[in-house]
Protein backbone atom coordinates (compact mmCIF):
# COMPACT_ATOMS: atom_id res chain seq x y z
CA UNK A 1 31.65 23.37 30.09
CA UNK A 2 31.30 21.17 32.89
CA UNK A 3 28.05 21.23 33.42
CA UNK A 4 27.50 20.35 29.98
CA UNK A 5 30.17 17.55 30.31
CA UNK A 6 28.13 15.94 33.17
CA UNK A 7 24.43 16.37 31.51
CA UNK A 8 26.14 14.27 28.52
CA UNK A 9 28.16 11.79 30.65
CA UNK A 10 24.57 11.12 32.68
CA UNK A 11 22.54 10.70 29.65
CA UNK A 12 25.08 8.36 28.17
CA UNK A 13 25.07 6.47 31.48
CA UNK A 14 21.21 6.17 31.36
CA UNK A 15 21.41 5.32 27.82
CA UNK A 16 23.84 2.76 28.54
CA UNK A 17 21.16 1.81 31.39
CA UNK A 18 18.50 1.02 29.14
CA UNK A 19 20.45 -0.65 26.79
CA UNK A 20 21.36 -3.17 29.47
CA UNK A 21 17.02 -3.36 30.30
CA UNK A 22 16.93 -4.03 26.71
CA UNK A 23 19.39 -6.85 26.24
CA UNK A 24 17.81 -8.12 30.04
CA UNK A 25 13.90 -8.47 28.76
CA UNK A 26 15.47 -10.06 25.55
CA UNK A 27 17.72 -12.70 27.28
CA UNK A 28 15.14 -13.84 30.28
CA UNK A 29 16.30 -14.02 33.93
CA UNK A 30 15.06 -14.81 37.14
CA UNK A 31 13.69 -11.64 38.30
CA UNK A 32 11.52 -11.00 41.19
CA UNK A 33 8.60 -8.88 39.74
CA UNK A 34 7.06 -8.20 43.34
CA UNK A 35 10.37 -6.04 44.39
CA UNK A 36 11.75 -4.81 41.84
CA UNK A 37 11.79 -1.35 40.80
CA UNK A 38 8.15 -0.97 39.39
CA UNK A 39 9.20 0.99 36.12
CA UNK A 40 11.87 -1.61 35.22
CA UNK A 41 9.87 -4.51 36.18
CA UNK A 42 6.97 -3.01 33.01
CA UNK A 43 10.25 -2.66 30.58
CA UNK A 44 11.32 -6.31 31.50
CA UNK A 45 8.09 -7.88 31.09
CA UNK A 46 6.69 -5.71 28.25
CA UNK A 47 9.53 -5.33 25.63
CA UNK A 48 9.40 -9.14 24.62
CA UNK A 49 5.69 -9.79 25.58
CA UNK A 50 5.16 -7.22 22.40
CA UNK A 51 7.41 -8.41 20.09
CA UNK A 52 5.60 -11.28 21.23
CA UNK A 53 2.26 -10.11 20.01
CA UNK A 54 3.60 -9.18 17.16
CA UNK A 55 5.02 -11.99 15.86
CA UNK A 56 1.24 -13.57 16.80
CA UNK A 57 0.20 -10.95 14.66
CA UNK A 58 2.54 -11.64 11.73
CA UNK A 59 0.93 -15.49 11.45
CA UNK A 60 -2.16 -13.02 10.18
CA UNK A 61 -0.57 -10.70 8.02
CA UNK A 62 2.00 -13.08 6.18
CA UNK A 63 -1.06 -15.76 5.36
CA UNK A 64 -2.92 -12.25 4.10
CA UNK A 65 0.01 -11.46 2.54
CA UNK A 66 0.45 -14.43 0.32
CA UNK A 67 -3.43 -15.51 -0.27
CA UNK A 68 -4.08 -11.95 -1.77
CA UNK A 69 -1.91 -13.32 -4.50
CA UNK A 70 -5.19 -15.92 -5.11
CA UNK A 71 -7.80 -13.43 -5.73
CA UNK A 72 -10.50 -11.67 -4.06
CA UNK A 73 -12.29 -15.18 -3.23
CA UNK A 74 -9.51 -16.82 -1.50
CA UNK A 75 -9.18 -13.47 0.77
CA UNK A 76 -12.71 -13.31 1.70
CA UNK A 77 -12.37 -17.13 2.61
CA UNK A 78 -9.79 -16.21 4.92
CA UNK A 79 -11.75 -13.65 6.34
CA UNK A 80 -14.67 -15.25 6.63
CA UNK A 81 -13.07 -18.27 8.37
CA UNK A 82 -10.93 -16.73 10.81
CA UNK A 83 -14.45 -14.58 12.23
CA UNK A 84 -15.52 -17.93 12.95
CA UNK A 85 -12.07 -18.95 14.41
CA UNK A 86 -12.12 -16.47 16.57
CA UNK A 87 -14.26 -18.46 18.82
CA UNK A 88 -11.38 -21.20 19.17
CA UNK A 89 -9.27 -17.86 19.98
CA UNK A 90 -11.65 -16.46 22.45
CA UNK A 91 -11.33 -19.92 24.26
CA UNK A 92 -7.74 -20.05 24.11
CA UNK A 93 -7.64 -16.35 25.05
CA UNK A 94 -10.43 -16.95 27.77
CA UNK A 95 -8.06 -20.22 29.47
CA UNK A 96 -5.26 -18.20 29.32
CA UNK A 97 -6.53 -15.31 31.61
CA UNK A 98 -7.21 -18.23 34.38
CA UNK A 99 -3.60 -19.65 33.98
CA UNK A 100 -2.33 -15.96 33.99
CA UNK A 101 -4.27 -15.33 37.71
CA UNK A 102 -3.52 -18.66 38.85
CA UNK A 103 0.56 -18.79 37.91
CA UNK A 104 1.05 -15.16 38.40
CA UNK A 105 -0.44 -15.77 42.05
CA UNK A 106 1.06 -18.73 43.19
CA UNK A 107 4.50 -16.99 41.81
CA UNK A 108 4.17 -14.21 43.90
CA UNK A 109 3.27 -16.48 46.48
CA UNK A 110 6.97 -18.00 46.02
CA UNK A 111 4.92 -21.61 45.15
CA UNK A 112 6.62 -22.55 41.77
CA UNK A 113 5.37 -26.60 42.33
CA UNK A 114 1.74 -25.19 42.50
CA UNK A 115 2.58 -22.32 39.64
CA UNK A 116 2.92 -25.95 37.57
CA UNK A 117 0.15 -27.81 39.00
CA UNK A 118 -1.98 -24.41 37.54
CA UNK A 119 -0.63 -24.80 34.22
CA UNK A 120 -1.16 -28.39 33.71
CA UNK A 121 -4.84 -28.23 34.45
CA UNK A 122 -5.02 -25.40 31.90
CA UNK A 123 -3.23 -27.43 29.61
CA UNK A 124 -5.53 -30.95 30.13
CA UNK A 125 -8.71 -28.48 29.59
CA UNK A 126 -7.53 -26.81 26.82
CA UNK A 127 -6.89 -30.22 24.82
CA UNK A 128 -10.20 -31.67 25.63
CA UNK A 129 -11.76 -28.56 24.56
CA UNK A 130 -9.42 -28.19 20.96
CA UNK A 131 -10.94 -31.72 19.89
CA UNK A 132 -14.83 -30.79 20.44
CA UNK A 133 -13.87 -27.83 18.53
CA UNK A 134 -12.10 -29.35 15.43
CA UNK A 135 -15.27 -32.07 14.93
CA UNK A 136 -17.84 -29.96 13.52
CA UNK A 137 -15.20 -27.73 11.45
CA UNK A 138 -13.49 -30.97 9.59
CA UNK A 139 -17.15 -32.10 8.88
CA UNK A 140 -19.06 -28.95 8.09
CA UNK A 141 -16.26 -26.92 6.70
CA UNK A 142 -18.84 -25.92 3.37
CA UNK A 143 -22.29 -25.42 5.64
CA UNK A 144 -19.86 -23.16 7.58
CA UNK A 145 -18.83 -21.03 4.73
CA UNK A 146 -22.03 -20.81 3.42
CA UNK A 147 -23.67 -20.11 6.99
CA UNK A 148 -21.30 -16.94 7.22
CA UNK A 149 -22.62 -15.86 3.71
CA UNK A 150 -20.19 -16.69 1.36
CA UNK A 151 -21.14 -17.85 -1.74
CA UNK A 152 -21.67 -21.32 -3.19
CA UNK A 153 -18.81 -21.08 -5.53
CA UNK A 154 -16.43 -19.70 -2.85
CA UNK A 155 -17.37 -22.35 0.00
CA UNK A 156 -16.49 -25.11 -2.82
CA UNK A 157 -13.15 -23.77 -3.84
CA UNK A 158 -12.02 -22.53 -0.57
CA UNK A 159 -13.30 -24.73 2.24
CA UNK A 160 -10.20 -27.05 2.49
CA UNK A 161 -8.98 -23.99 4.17
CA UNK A 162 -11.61 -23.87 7.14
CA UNK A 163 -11.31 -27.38 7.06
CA UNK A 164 -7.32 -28.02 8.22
CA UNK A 165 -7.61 -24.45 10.64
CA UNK A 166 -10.39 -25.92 12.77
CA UNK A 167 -8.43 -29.70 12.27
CA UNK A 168 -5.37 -28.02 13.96
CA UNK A 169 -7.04 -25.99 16.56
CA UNK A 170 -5.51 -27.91 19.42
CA UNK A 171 -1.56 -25.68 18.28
CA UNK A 172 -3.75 -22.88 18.78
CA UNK A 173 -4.81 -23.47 22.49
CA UNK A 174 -1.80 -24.78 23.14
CA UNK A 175 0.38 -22.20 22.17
CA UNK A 176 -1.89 -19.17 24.41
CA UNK A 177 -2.15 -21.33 27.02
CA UNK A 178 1.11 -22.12 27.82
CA UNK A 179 2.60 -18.95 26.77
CA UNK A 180 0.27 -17.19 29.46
CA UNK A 181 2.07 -19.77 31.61
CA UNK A 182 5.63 -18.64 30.99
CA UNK A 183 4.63 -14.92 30.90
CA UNK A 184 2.71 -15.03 34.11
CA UNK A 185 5.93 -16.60 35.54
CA UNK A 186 8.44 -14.20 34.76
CA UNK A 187 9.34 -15.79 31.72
CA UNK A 188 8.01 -13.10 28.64
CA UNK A 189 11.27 -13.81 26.95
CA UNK A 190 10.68 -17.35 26.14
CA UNK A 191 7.21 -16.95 25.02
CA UNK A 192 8.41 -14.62 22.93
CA UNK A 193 10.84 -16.83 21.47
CA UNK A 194 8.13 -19.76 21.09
CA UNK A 195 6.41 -17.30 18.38
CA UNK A 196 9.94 -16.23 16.49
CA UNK A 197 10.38 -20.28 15.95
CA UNK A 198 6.18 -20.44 14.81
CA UNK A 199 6.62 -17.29 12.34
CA UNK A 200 9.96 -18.38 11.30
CA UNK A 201 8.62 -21.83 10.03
CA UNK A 202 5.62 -20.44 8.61
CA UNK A 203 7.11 -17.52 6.79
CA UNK A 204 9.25 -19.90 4.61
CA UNK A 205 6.61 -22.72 4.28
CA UNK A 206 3.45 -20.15 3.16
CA UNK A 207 4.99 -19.47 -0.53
CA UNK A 208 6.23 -22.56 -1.00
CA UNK A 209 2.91 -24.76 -0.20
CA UNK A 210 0.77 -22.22 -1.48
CA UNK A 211 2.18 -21.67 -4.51
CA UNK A 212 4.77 -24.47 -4.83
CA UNK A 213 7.93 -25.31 -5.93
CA UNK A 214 9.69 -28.01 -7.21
CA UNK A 215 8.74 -31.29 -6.04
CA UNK A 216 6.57 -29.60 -4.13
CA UNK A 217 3.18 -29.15 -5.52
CA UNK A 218 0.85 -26.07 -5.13
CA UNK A 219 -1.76 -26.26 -2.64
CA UNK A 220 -3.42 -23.12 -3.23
CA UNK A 221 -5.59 -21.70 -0.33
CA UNK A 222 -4.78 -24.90 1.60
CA UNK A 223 -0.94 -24.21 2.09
CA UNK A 224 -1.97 -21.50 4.17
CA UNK A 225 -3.45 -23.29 6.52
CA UNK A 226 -0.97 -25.64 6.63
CA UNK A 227 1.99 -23.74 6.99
CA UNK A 228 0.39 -22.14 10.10
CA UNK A 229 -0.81 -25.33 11.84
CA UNK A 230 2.66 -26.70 10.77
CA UNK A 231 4.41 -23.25 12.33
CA UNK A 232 2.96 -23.36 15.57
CA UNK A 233 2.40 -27.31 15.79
CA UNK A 234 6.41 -27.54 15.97
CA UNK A 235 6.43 -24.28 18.46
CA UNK A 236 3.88 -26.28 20.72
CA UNK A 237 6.33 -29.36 20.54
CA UNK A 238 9.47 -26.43 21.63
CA UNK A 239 7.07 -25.78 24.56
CA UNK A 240 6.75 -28.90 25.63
CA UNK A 241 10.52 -29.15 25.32
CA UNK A 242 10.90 -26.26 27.47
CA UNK A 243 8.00 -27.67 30.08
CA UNK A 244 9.64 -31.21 30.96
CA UNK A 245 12.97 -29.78 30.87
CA UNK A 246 12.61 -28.11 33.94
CA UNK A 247 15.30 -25.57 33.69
CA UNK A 248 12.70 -22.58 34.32
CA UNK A 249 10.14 -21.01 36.82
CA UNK A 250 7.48 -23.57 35.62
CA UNK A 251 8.64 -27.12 35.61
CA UNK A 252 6.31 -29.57 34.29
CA UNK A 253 6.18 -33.26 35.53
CA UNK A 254 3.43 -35.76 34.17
CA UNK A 255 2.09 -35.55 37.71
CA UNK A 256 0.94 -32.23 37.27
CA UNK A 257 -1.07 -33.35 34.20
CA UNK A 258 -3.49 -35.57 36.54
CA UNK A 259 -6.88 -33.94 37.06
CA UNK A 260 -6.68 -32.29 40.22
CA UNK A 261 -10.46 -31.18 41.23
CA UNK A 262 -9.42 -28.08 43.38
CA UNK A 263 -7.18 -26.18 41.01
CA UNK A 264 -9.50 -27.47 37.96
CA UNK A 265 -12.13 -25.89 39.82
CA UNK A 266 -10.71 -22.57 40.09
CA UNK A 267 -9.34 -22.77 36.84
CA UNK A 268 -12.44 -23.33 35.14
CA UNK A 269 -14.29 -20.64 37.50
CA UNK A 270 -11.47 -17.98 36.50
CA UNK A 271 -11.70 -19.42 32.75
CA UNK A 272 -15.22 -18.91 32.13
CA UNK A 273 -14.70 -15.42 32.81
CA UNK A 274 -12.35 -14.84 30.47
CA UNK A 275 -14.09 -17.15 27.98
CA UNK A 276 -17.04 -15.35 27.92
CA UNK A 277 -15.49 -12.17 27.63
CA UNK A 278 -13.85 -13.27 25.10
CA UNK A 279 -16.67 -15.25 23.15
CA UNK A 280 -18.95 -12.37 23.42
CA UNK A 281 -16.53 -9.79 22.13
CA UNK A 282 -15.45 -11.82 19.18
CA UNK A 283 -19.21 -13.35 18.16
CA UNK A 284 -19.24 -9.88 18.01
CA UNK A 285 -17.06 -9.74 15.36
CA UNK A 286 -18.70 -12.56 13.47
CA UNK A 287 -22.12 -10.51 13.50
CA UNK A 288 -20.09 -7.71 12.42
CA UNK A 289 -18.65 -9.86 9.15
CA UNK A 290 -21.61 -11.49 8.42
CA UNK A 291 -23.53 -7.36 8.17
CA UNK A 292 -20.72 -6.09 5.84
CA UNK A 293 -21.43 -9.23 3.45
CA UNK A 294 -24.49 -7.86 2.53
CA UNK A 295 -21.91 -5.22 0.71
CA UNK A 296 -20.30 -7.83 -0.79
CA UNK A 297 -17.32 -9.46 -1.18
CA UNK A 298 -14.81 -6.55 -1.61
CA UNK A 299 -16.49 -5.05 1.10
CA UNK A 300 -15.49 -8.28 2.99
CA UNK A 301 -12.28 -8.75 1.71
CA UNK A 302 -11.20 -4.72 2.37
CA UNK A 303 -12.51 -5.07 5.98
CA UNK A 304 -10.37 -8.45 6.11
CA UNK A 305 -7.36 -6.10 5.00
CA UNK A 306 -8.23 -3.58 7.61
CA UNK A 307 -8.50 -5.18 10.06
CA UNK A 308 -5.40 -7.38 9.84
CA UNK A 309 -3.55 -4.34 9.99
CA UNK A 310 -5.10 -2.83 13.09
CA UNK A 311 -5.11 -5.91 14.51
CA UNK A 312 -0.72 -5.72 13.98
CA UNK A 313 -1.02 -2.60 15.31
CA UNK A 314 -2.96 -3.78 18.66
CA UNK A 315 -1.41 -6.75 19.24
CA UNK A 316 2.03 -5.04 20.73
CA UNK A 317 -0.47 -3.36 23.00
CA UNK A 318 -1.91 -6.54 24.31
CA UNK A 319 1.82 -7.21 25.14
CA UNK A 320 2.04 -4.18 27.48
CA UNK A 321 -1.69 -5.28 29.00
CA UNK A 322 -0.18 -8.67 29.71
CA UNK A 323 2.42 -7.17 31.39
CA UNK A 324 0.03 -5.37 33.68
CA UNK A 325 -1.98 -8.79 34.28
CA UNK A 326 1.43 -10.35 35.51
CA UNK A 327 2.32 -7.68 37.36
CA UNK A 328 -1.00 -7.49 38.85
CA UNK A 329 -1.50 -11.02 39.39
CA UNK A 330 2.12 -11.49 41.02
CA UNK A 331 1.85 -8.31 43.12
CA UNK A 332 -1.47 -9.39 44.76
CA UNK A 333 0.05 -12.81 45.44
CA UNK A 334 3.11 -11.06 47.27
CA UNK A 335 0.37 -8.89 49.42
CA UNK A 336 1.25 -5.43 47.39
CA UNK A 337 -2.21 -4.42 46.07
CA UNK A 338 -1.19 -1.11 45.84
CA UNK A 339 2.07 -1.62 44.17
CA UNK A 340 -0.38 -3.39 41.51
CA UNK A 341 -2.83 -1.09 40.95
CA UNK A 342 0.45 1.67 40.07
CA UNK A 343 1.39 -0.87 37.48
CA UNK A 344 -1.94 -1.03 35.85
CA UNK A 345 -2.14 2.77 35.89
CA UNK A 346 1.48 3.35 34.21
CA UNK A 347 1.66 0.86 31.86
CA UNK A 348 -1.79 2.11 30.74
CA UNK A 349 -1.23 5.69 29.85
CA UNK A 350 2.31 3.82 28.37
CA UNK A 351 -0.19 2.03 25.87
CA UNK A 352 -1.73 5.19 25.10
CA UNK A 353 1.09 7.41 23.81
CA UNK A 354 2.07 4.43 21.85
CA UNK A 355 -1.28 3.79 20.41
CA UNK A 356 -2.10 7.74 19.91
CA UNK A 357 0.83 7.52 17.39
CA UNK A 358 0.13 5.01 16.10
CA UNK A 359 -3.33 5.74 15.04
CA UNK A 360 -1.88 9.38 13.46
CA UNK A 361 0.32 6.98 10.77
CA UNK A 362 -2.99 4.89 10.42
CA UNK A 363 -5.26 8.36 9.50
CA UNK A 364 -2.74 10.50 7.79
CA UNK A 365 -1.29 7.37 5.55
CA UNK A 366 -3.82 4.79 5.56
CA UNK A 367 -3.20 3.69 1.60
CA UNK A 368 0.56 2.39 2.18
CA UNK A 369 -0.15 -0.25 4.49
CA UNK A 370 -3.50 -1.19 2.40
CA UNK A 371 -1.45 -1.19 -0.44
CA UNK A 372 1.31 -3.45 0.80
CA UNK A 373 -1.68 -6.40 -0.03
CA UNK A 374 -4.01 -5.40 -2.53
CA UNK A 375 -4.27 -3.22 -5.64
CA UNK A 376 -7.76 -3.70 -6.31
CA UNK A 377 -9.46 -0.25 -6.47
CA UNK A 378 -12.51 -1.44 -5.22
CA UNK A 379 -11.10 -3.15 -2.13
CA UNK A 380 -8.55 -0.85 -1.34
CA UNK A 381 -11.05 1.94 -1.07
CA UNK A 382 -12.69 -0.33 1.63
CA UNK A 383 -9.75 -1.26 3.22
CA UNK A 384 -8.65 2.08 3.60
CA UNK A 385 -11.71 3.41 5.04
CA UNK A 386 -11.65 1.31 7.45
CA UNK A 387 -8.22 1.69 8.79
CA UNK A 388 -9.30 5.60 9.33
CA UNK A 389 -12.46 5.17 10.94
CA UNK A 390 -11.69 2.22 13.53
CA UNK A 391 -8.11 3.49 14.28
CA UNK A 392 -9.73 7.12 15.49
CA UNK A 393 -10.79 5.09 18.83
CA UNK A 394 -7.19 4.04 19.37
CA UNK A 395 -6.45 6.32 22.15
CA UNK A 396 -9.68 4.57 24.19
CA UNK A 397 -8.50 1.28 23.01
CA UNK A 398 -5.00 1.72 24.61
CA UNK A 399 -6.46 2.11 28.04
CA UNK A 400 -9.51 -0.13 28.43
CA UNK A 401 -7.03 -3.16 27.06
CA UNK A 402 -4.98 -2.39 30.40
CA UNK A 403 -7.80 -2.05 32.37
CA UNK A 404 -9.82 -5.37 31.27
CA UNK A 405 -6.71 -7.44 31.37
CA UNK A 406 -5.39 -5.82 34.99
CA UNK A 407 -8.39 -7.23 35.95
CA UNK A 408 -8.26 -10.50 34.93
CA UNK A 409 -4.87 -10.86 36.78
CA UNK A 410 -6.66 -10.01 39.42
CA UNK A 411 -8.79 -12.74 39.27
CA UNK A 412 -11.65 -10.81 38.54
CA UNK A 413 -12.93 -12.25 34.75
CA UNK A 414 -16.87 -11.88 35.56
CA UNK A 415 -16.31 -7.65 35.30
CA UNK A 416 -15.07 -7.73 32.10
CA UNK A 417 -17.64 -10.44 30.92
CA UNK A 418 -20.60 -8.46 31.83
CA UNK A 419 -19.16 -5.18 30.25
CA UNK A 420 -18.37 -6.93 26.73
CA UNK A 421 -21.98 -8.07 26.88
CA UNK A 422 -23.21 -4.45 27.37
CA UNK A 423 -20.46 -2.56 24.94
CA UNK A 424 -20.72 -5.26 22.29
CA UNK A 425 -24.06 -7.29 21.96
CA UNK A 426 -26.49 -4.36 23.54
CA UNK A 427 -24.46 -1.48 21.91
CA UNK A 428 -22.41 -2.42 19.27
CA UNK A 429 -24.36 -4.69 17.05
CA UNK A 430 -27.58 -2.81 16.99
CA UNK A 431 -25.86 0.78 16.33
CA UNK A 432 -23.79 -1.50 13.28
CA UNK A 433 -27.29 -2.76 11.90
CA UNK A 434 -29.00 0.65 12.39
CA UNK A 435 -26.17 3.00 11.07
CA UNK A 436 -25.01 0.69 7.96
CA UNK A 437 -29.04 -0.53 6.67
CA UNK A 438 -31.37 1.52 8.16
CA UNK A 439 -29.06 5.01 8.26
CA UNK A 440 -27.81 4.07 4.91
CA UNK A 441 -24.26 4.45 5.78
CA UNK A 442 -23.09 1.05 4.35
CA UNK A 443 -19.61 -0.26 6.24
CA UNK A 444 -18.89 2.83 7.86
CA UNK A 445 -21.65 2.62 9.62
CA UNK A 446 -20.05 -0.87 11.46
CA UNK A 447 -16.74 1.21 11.93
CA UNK A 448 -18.32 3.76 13.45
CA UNK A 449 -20.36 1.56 15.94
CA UNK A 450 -16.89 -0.33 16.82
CA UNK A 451 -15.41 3.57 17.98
CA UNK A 452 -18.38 3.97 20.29
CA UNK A 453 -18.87 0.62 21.52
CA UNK A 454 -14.92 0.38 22.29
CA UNK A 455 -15.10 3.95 24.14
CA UNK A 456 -17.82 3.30 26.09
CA UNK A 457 -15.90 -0.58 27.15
CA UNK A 458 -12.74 1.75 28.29
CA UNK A 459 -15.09 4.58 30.41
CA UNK A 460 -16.92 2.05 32.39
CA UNK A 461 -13.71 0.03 32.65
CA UNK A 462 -11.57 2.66 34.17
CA UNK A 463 -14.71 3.29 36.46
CA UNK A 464 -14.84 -0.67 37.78
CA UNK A 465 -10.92 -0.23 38.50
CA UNK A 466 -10.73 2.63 40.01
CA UNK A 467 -13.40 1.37 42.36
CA UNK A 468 -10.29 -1.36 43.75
CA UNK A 469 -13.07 -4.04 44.12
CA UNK A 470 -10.64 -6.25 42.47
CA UNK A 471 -8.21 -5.85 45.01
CA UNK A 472 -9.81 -8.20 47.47
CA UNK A 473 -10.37 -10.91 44.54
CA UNK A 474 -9.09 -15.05 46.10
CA UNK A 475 -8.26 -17.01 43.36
């Protein structure tokens, strides 16, 4: 009996334990990451970098949500514009791995003043970049459409849409940026609040400017777009709040927005990395959209679906990978390499038993998340296959996420680069148009080339880190 008595009390205790993790990660604190206990400092920093990711992910899913109410056209427009916004992501995405190397570094190096000097370069760079981007998508917003193969009629009645996303670019870049900023400091609870205020705003405002109500007239495709700029523009102007209020690890002072040519430097060395990572494995993507066209436009708009819902799925598990960058980055600052590369390692097979179930749901129940969006036989059935096929590889996803973004905390953004190139534009693309036209497998064909060029990324991936090349990376 007493035995029993003390196996209860001590799982109550660690219950209790884990409770108080739980409330910890949620409320944000000023925790050293580079001492810490390594298995509670990957709880801290991952529980509210993936709810995080998943309220980024929920921008996607409740504009889905609501434009599938408009018809097959207005969902392949949504598609078919955010493949080509995914190049504004890619930057964003690309600018936030160099602020994550540079902040997470100079935290563990217990320099906070140049932690904010890092982050204001990002932030200069990734304005000036945000308005090159938004010219030729408020101007071309139809040639656009049409370029990605949509047709005339759906480029005329839909391109207000492309138009205001690329407009309002500059909330996107601004909101990665300087949430990569707060997460590489410490701070994954407050960029996880940034995206509960963005969702929040454009949950409410996506029915009622799409569809309208009252005095408020019904914008159609259009309110989409602008309850998400909207969303995140006030969750940029929060940040900012946050920044110049100077009551975290990051304290922002218009000094540190002056062009400093050392840190820009290294910023934009580490940047490029990650830009062309990202750039190459999300043109991908585009190539990918424009080869399931040929199908047509339920094929497009089921893929849309699909994807939207493995990319919900994934995006909690780029919240554990960003806690491995930070921990990473932060650990190499504080002259721990090894304590680093145990990080990477756990919170990678972490990712994987949460991914492996995940991907069961996705093969043994596929329809009831389809379903949730579209009734359309036609585009359900696409939809559906989809989810099956490219959810299979989730297990390989899981870990080569880790391993790419553990080493772009390193510093190390070039790796990754040249292994996108290989997995995606010398495997992927030609196994998609060979399998799904010449093989005469249609869109599985592209879902199975995304399996095997995703496996092969996470193989040579865990080769490159295992190698500990990274571990000597300056940034």
């Amino acid at each position: 009996m007493n035995e029993q008595h003390n196996i209860k009390k001590s799982l109550s205790e660690k219950g209790n334990y884990y409770l108080y993790l739980l409330r910890q990660s949620l409320a944000g604190g000023d925790q050293d990451y580079t001492s810490l206990r390594l298995g509670n400092a990957i709880f801290l920093l991952a529980i509210p970098m993936v709810l995080e990711m998943i309220m980024e992910s929920i921008f996607a899913i409740a504009d889905i949500f609501f434009v599938a109410k408009l018809g097959n056209d207005a969902i392949a427009a949504v598609g078919l514009t955010e493949s080509m916004m995914t190049i504004v992501y890619a930057i964003a995405v690309g600018f936030s791995a160099g602020t994550t190397a540079l902040v997470s570094r100079r935290i563990g190096e217990k320099d906070p003043n140049a932690a904010a000097k890092s982050a204001g370069q990002s932030i200069i760079a990734g304005l000036i970049i945000s308005l090159l981007l938004a010219i030729p998508g408020i101007f071309f917003s139809y040639e656009l459409l049409i370029l990605m193969g949509s047709s005339e009629e759906l480029a005329s009645f839909n391109h207000g849409y492309t138009r205001i996303m690329f407009a309002g670019n500059a909330v996107i870049m601004m909101l990665f940026i300087i949430n990569a900023a707060f997460r590489s400091a410490g701070d994954a609870a407050l960029s996880m609040r940034v995206l509960f205020i963005a969702n929040g705003i454009n949950i409410i405002l996506d029915p009622l400017l799409i569809f309208g109500l009252g005095p408020i007239p019904a914008m159609g495709i259009e309110g989409a777009a602008w309850a998400t700029t909207i969303g995140r523009g006030l969750a940029v102007a929060f940040q900012f709040y946050i920044l110049f209020g100077g009551r975290k690890r990051i304290k922002l002072r218009l000094r540190h927005l002056v062009p400093e040519i050392g840190i820009m430097t290294s910023l934009v060395k580490l940047s490029i990395g990650g830009i062309l990572q990202n750039l190459i494995a999300t043109a991908s993507w585009i190539v990918m959209v424009r080869i399931i066209s040929v199908f047509g436009s339920a094929a497009v708009a089921g893929y849309t679906i699909g994807i939207r819902i493995i990319i919900f799925s994934l995006l909690p598990s780029w919240g554990l990978s960003n806690a491995a960058a930070t921990l990473v980055g932060q650990n190499l600052g504080a002259g721990h390499p090894e304590r680093a590369q145990r990080a990477a390692w756990i919170t990678g097979f972490s990712n994987m038993t949460l991914l492996g179930l995940i991907s069961i749901v996705f093969i043994a129940f596929p329809g009831y998340f389809v379903r949730i969006f579209i009734e359309d036989g036609e585009v359900l059935k696409a939809g559906i296959t989809c989810l099956q096929i490219v959810s299979s590889g989730f297990l390989f996803y899981a870990m080569g996420m880790v391993m790419t973004q553990s080493l772009n905390g390193a510093g190390d953004t070039y790796t990754p680069t040249l292994l996108n190139f290989i997995c995606f534009w010398m495997i992927e693309i030609p196994l998609a148009y060979i399998l799904a036209i010449n093989f005469g497998f249609g869109t599985n064909g592209v879902y199975y080339a995304i399996v095997m060029a995703e496996t092969t990324l996470t193989l040579l991936g865990i080769y490159v880190f295992s190698r500990g090349r990274w571990k000597l990376k300056k940034v």
